[in-house]
C-alpha atoms as a PDB file:
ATOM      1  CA  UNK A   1       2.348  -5.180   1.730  1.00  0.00           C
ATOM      2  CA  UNK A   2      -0.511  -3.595   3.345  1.00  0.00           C
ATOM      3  CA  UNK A   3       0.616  -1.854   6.855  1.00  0.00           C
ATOM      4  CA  UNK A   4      -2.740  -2.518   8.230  1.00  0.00           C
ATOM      5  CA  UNK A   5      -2.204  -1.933  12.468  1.00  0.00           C
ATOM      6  CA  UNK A   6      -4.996  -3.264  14.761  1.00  0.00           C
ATOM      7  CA  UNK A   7      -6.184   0.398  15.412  1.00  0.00           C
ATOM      8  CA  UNK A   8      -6.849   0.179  11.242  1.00  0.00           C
ATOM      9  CA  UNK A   9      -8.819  -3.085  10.812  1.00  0.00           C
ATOM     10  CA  UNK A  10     -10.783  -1.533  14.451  1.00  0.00           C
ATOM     11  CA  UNK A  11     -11.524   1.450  12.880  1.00  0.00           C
ATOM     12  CA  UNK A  12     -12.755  -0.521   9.371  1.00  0.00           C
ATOM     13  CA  UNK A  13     -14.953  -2.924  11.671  1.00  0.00           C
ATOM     14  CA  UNK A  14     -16.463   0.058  13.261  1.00  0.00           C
ATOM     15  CA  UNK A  15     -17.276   1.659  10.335  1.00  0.00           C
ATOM     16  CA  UNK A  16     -18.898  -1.458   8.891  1.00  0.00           C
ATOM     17  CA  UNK A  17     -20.883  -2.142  11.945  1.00  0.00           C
ATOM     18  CA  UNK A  18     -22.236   1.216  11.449  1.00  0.00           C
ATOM     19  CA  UNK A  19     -22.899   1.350   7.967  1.00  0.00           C
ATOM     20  CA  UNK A  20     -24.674  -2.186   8.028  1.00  0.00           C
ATOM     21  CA  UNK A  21     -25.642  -2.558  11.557  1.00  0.00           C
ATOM     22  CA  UNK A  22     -24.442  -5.604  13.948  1.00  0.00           C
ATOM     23  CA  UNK A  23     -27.457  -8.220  12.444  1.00  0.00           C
ATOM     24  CA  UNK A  24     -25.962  -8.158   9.146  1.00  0.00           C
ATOM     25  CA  UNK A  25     -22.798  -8.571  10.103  1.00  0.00           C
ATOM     26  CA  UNK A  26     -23.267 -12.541   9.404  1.00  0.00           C
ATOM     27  CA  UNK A  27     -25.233 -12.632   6.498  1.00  0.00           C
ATOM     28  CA  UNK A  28     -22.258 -10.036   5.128  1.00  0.00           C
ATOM     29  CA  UNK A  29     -19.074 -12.495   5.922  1.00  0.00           C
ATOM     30  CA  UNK A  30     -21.410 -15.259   4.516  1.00  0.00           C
ATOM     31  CA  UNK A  31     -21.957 -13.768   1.204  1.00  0.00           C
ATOM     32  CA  UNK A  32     -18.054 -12.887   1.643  1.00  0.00           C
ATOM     33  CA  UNK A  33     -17.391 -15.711   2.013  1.00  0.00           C
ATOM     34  CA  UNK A  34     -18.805 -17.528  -0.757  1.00  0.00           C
ATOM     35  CA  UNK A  35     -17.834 -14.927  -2.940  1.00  0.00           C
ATOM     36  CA  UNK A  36     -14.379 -15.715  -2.735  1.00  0.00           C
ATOM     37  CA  UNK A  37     -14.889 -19.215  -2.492  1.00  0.00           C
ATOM     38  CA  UNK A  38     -16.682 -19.109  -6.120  1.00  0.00           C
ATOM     39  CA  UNK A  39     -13.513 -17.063  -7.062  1.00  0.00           C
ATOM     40  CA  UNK A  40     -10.934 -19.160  -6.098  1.00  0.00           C
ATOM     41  CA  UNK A  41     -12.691 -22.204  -7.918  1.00  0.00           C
ATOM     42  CA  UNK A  42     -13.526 -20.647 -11.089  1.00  0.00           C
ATOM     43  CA  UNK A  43      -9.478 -19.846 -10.684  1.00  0.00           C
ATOM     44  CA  UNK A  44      -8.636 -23.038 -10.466  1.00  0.00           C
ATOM     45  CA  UNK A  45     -10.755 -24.609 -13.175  1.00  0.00           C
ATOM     46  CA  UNK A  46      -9.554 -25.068 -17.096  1.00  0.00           C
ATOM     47  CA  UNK A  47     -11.091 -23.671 -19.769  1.00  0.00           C
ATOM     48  CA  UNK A  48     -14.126 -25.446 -20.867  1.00  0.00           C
ATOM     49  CA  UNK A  49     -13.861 -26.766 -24.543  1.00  0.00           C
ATOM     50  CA  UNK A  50     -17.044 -28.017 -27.006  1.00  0.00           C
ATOM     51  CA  UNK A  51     -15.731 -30.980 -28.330  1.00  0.00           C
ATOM     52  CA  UNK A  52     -18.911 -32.183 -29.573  1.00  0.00           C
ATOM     53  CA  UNK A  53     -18.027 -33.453 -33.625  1.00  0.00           C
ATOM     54  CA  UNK A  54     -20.976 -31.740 -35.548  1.00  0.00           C
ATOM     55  CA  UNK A  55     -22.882 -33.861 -38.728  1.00  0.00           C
ATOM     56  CA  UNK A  56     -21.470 -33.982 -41.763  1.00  0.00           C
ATOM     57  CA  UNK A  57     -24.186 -32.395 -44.781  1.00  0.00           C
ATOM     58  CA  UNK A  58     -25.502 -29.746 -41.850  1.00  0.00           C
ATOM     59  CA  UNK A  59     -24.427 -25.982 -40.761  1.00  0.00           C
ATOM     60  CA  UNK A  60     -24.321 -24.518 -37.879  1.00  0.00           C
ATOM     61  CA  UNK A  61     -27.772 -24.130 -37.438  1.00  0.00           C
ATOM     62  CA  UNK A  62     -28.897 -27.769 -38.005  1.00  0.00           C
ATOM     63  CA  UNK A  63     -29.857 -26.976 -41.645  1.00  0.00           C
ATOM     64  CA  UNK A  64     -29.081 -29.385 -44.619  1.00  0.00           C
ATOM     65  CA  UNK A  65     -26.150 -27.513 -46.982  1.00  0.00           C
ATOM     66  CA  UNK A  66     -26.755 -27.387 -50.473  1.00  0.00           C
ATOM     67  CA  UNK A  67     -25.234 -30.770 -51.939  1.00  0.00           C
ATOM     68  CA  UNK A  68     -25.396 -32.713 -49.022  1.00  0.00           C
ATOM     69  CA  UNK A  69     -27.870 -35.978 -49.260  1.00  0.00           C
ATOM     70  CA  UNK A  70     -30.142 -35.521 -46.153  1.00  0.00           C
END
């Protein structure tokens, strides 16, 4: 897929040490990796569905409809 050599992913580290310096290098592949541990289970999880029945006699917004005996 990707043709990524070792002299590539050397390079990339280098740059990244630079960028961030070497004592954020673990708080960085920390917050990596929880990152894509939060990705992979919100993935993996099904849709969340209200199935909560509402009242009969009462909208949306808790109110009494006309008609109803409340």
């Amino acid at each position: 897929m990707f043709g990524l050599g070792i002299w590539e992913l050397v390079l990339i580290l280098l740059m990244v040490v630079i960028i961030f310096g070497v004592g954020r290098l673990p708080e960085l592949g920390g917050a990596l990796g929880k990152s894509i541990k939060a990705f992979k289970k919100a993935t993996k999880e099904p849709d969340e569905i209200d199935v909560t029945p509402k009242k009969t006699g009462e909208d949306e917004t808790g109110n009494s409809t006309p008609g109803s005996t409340s």
